[in-house]
N, C-alpha and C. Protein backbone atom coordinates (compact mmCIF):
# COMPACT_ATOMS: atom_id res chain seq x y z
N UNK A 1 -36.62 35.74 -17.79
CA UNK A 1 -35.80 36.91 -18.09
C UNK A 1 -35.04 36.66 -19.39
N UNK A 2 -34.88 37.84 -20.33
CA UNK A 2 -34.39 37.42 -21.46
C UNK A 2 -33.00 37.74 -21.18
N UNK A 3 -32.06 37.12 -22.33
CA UNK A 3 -30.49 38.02 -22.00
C UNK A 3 -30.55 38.93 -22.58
N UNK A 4 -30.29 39.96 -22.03
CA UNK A 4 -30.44 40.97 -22.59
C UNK A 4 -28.94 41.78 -22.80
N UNK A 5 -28.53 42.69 -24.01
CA UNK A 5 -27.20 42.89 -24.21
C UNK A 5 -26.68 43.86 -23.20
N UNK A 6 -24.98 43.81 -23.28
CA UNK A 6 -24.56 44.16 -22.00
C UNK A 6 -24.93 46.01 -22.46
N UNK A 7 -24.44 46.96 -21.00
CA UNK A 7 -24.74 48.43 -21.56
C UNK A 7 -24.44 49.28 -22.44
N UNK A 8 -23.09 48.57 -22.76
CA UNK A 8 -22.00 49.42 -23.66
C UNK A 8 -22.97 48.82 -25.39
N UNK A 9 -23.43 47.66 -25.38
CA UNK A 9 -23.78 47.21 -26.75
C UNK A 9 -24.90 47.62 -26.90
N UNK A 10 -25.06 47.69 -28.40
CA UNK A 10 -26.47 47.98 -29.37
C UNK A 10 -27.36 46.64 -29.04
N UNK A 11 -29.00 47.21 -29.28
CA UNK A 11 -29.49 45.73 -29.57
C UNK A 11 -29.71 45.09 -30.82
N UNK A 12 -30.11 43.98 -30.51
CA UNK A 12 -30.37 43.45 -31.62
C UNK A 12 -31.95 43.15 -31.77
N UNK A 13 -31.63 42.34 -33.10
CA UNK A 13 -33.81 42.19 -33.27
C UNK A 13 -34.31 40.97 -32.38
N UNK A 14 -33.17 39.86 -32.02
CA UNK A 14 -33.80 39.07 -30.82
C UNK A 14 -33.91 39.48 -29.33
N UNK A 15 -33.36 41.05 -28.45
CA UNK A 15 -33.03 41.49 -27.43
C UNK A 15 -34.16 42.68 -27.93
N UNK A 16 -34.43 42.93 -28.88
CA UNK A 16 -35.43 44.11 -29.14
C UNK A 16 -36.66 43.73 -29.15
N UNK A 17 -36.89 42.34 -29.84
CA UNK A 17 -38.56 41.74 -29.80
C UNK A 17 -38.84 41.43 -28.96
N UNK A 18 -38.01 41.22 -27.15
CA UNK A 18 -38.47 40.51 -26.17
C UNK A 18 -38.79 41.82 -25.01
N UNK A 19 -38.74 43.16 -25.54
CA UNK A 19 -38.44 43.94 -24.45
C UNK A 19 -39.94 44.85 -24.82
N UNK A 20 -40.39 44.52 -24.09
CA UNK A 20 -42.31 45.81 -24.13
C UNK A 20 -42.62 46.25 -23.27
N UNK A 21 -42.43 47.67 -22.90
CA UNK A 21 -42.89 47.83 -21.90
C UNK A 21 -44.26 48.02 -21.94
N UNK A 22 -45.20 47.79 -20.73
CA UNK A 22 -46.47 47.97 -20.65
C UNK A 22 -47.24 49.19 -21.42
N UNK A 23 -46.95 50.26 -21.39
CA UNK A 23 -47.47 51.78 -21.94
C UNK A 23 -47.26 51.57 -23.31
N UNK A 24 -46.89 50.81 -23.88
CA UNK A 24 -45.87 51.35 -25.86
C UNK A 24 -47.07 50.87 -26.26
N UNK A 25 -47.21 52.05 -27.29
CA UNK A 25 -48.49 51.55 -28.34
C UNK A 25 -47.23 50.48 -29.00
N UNK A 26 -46.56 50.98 -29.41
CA UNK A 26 -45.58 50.85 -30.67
C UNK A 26 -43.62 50.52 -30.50
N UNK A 27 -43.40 49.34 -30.98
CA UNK A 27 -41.67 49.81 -30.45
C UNK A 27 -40.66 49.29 -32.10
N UNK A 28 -39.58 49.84 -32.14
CA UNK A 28 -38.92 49.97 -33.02
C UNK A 28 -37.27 50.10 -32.63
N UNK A 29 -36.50 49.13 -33.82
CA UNK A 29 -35.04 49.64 -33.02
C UNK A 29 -34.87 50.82 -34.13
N UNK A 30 -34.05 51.95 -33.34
CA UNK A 30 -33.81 53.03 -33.72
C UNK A 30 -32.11 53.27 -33.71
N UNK A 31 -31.09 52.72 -35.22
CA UNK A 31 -30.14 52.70 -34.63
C UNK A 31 -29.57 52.15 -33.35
N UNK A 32 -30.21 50.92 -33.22
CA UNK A 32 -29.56 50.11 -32.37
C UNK A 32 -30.30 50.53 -30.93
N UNK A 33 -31.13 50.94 -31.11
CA UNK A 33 -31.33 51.64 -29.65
C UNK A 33 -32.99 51.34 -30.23
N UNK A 34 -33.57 50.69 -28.75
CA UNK A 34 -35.01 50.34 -28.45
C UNK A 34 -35.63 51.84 -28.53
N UNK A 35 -37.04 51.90 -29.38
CA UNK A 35 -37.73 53.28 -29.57
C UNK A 35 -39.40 53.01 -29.33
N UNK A 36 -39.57 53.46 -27.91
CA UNK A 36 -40.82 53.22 -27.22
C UNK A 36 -41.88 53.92 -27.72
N UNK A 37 -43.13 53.72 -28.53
CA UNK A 37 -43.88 54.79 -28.82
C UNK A 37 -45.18 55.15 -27.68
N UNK A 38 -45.42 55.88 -27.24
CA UNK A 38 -46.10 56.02 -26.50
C UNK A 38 -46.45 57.39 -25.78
N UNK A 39 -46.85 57.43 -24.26
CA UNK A 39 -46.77 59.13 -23.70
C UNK A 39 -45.83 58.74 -22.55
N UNK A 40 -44.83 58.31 -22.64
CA UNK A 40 -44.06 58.27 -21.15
C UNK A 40 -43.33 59.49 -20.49
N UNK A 41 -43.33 59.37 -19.41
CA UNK A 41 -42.62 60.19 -18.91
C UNK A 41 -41.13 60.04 -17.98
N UNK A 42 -40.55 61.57 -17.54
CA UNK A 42 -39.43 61.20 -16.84
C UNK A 42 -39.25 59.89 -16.14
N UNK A 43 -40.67 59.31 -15.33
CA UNK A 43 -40.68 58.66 -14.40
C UNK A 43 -40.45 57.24 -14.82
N UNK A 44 -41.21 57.13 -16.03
CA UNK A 44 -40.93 55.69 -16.79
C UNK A 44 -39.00 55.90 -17.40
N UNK A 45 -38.95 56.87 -17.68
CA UNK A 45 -37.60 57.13 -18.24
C UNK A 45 -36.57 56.62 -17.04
N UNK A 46 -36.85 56.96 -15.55
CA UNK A 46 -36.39 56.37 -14.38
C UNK A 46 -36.58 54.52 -14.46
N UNK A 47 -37.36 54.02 -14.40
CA UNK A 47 -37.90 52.49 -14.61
C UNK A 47 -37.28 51.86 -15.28
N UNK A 48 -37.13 52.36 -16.97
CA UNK A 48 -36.59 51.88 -17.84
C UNK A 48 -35.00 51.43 -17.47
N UNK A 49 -34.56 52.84 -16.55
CA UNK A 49 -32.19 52.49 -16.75
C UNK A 49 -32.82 51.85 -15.45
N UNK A 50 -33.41 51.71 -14.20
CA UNK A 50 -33.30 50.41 -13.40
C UNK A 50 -33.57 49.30 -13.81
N UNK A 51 -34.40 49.10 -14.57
CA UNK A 51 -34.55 47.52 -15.87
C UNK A 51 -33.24 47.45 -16.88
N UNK A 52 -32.63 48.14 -16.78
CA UNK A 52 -31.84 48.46 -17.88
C UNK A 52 -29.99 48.76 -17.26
N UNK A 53 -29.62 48.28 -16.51
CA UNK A 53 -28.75 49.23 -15.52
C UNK A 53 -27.61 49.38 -16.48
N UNK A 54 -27.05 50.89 -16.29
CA UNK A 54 -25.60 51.12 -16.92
C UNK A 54 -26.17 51.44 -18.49
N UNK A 55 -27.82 51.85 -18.91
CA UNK A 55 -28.42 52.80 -19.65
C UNK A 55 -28.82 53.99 -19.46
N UNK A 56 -29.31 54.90 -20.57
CA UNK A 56 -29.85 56.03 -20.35
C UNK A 56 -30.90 56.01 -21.25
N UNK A 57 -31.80 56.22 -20.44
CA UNK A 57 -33.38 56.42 -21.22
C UNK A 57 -33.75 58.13 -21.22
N UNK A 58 -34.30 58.38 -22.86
CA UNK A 58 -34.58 59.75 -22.89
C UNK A 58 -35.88 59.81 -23.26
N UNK A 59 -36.39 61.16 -23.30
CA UNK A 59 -37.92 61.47 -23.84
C UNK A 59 -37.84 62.10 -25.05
N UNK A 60 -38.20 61.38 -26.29
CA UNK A 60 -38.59 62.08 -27.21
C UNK A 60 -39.73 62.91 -26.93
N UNK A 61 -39.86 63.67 -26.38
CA UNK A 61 -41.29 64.73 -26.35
C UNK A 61 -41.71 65.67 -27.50
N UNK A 62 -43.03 65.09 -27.39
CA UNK A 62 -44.02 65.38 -28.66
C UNK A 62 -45.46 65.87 -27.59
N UNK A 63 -45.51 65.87 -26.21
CA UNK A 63 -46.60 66.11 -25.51
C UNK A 63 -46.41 66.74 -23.93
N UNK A 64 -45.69 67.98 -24.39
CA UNK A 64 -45.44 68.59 -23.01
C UNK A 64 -43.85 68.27 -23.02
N UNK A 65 -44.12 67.23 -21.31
CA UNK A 65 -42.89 66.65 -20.75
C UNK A 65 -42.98 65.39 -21.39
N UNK A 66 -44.20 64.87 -21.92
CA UNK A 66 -44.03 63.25 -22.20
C UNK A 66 -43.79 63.11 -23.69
N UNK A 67 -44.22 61.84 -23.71
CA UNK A 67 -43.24 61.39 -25.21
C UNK A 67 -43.03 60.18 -25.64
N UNK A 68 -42.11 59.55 -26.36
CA UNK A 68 -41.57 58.18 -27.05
C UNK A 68 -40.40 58.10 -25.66
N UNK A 69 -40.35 57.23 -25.35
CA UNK A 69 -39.13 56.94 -24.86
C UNK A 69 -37.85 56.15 -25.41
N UNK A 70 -36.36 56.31 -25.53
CA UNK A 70 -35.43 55.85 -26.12
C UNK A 70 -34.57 55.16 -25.42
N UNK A 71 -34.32 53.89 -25.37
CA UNK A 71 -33.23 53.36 -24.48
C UNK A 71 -32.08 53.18 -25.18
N UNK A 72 -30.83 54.21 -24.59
CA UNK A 72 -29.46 54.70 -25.21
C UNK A 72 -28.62 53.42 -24.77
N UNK A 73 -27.52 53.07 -25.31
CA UNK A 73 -26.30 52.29 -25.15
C UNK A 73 -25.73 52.95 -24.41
N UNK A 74 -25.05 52.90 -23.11
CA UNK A 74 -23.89 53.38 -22.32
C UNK A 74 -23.29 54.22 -23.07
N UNK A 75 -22.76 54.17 -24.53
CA UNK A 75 -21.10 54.61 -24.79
C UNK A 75 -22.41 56.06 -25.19
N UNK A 76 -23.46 55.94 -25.74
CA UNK A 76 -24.19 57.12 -26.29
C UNK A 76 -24.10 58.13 -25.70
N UNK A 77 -24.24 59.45 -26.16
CA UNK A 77 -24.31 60.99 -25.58
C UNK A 77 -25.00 61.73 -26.53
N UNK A 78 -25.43 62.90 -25.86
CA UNK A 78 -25.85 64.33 -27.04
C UNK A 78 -24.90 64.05 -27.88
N UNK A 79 -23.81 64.05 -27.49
CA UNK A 79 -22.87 64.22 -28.58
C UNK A 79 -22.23 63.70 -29.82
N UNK A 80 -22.43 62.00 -29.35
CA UNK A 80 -21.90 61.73 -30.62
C UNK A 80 -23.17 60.30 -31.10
N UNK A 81 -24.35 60.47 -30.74
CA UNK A 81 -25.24 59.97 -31.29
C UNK A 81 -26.09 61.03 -31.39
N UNK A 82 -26.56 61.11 -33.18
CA UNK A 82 -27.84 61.52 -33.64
C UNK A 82 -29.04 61.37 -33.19
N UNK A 83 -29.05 60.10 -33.08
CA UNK A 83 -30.58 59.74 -32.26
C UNK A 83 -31.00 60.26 -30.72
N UNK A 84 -29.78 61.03 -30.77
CA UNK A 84 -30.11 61.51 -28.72
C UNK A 84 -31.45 62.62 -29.80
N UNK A 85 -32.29 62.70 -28.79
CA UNK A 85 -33.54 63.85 -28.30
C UNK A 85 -32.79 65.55 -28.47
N UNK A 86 -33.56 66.30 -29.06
CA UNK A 86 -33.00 67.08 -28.88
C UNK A 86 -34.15 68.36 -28.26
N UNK A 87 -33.33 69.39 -27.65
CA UNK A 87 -34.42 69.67 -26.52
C UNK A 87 -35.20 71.41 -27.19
N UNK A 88 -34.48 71.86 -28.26
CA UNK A 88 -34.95 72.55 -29.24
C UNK A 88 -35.69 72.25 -30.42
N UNK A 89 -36.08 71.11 -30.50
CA UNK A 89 -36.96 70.54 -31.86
C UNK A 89 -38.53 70.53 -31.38
């Protein structure tokens, strides 16, 4: 198990290179925040904050319901992070 940073913190590039989930073609930190490329869905978005506890995982959707998935920092919201998903784009 890696250490992985607490919920409230950003990651970094040693807490970001150890984290893959099975489905990602592709991963990237995005503003501090892990950026899954792939087709995931809600359900992996569920998987991810139980691997992840005291996160919020969103769907960038580009395919329906599915999408990139984003794993948010605790303190994150629509509101005052850019990088949240937005559900009109």
């Amino acid at each position: 198990m890696t250490n992985r940073p607490e919920p409230d913190q950003l990651f970094d590039i040693d807490a970001h290179s150890a984290t893959w989930p099975m489905g990602s073609e592709k991963i990237e930190l995005f503003a501090g925040h892990p950026l899954f490329y792939g087709v995931f869905d809600r359900v992996d978005a569920e998987a991810a904050e139980r691997a992840f506890p005291g996160r919020q995982a969103t769907i960038e959707r580009w395919y329906g319901d599915r999408g990139n998935l984003i794993l948010h920092a605790s303190t994150c919201t629509p509101e005052n992070c850019p990088e949240w998903p937005r559900d009109d784009a």
